[in-house]
C-alpha atoms as a PDB file:
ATOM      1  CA  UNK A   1      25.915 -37.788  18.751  1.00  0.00           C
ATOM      2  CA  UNK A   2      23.638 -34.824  18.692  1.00  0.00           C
ATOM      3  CA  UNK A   3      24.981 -32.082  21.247  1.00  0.00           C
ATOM      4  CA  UNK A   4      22.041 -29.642  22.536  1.00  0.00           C
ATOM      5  CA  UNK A   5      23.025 -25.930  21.740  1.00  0.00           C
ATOM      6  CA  UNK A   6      19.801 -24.845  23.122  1.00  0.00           C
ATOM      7  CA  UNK A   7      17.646 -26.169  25.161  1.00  0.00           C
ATOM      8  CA  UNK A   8      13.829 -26.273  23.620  1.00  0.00           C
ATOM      9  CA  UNK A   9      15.371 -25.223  20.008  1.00  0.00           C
ATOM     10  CA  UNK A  10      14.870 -27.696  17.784  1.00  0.00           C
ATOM     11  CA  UNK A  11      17.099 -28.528  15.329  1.00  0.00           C
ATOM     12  CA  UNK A  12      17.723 -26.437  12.078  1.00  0.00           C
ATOM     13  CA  UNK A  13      17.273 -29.705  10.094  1.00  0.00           C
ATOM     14  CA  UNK A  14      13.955 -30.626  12.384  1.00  0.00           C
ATOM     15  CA  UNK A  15      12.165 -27.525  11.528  1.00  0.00           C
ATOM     16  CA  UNK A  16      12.726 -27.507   7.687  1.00  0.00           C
ATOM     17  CA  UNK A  17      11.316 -31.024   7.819  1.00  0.00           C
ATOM     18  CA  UNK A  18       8.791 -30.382  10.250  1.00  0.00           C
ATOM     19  CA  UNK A  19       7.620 -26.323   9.826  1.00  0.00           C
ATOM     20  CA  UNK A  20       7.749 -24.260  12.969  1.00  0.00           C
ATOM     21  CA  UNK A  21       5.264 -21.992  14.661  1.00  0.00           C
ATOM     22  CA  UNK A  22       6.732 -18.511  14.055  1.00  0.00           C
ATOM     23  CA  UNK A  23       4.441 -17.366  17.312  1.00  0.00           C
ATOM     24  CA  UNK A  24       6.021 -20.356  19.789  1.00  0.00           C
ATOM     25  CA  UNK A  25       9.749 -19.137  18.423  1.00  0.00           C
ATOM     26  CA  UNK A  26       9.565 -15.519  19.019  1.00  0.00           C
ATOM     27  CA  UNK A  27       8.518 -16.417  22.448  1.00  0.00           C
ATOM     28  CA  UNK A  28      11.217 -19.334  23.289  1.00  0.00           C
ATOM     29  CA  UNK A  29      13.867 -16.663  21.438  1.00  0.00           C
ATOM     30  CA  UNK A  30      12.768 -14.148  23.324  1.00  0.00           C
ATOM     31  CA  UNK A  31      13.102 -15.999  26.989  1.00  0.00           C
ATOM     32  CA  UNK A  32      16.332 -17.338  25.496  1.00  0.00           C
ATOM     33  CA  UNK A  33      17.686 -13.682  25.000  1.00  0.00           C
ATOM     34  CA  UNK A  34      16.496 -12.902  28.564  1.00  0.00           C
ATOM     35  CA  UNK A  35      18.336 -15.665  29.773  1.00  0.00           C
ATOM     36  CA  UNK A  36      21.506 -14.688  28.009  1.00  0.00           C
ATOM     37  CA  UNK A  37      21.273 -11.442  29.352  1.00  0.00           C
ATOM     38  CA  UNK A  38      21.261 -12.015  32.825  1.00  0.00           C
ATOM     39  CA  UNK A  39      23.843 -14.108  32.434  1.00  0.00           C
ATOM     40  CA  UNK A  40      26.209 -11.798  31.079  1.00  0.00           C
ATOM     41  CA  UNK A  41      25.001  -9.204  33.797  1.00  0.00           C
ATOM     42  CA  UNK A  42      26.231 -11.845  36.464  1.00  0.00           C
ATOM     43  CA  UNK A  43      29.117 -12.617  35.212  1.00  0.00           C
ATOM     44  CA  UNK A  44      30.457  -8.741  34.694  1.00  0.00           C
ATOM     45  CA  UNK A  45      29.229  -8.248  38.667  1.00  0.00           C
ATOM     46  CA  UNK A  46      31.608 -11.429  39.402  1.00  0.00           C
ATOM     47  CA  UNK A  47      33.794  -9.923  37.659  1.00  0.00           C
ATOM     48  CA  UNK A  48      33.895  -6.766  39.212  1.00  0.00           C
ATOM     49  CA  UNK A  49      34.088  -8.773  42.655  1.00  0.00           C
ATOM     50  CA  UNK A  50      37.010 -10.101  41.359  1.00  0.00           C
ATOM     51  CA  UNK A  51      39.045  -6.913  39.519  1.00  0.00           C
ATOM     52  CA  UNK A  52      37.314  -4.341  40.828  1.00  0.00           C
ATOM     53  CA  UNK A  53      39.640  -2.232  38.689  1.00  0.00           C
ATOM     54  CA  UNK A  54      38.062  -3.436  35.300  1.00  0.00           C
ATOM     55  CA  UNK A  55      35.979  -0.979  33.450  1.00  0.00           C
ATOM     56  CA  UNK A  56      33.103  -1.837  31.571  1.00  0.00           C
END
């Protein structure tokens, strides 16, 4: 059973067999770090909710 790390990445394995398009991944890595990001930011202002106390 494959588990999906990221969704729209293909596999490591996939894109030695198949080649990528070094254009099409910047862009997908680039939304994915977006993503990321404002995830984190939500979670350290639910945080904060939480313990307003914490520092960060």
């Amino acid at each position: 059973m494959q588990t999906e790390f990221i969704a729209k990445v293909a596999p490591a394995a996939e894109m030695e067999n198949e080649g990528i398009n070094v254009s099409k991944m910047n862009t997908l890595l680039l939304k994915k770090i977006e993503e990321l990001t404002c995830i984190l930011f939500n979670s350290k202002n639910q945080l904060r909710i939480y313990n307003p106390k914490l520092k960060f």
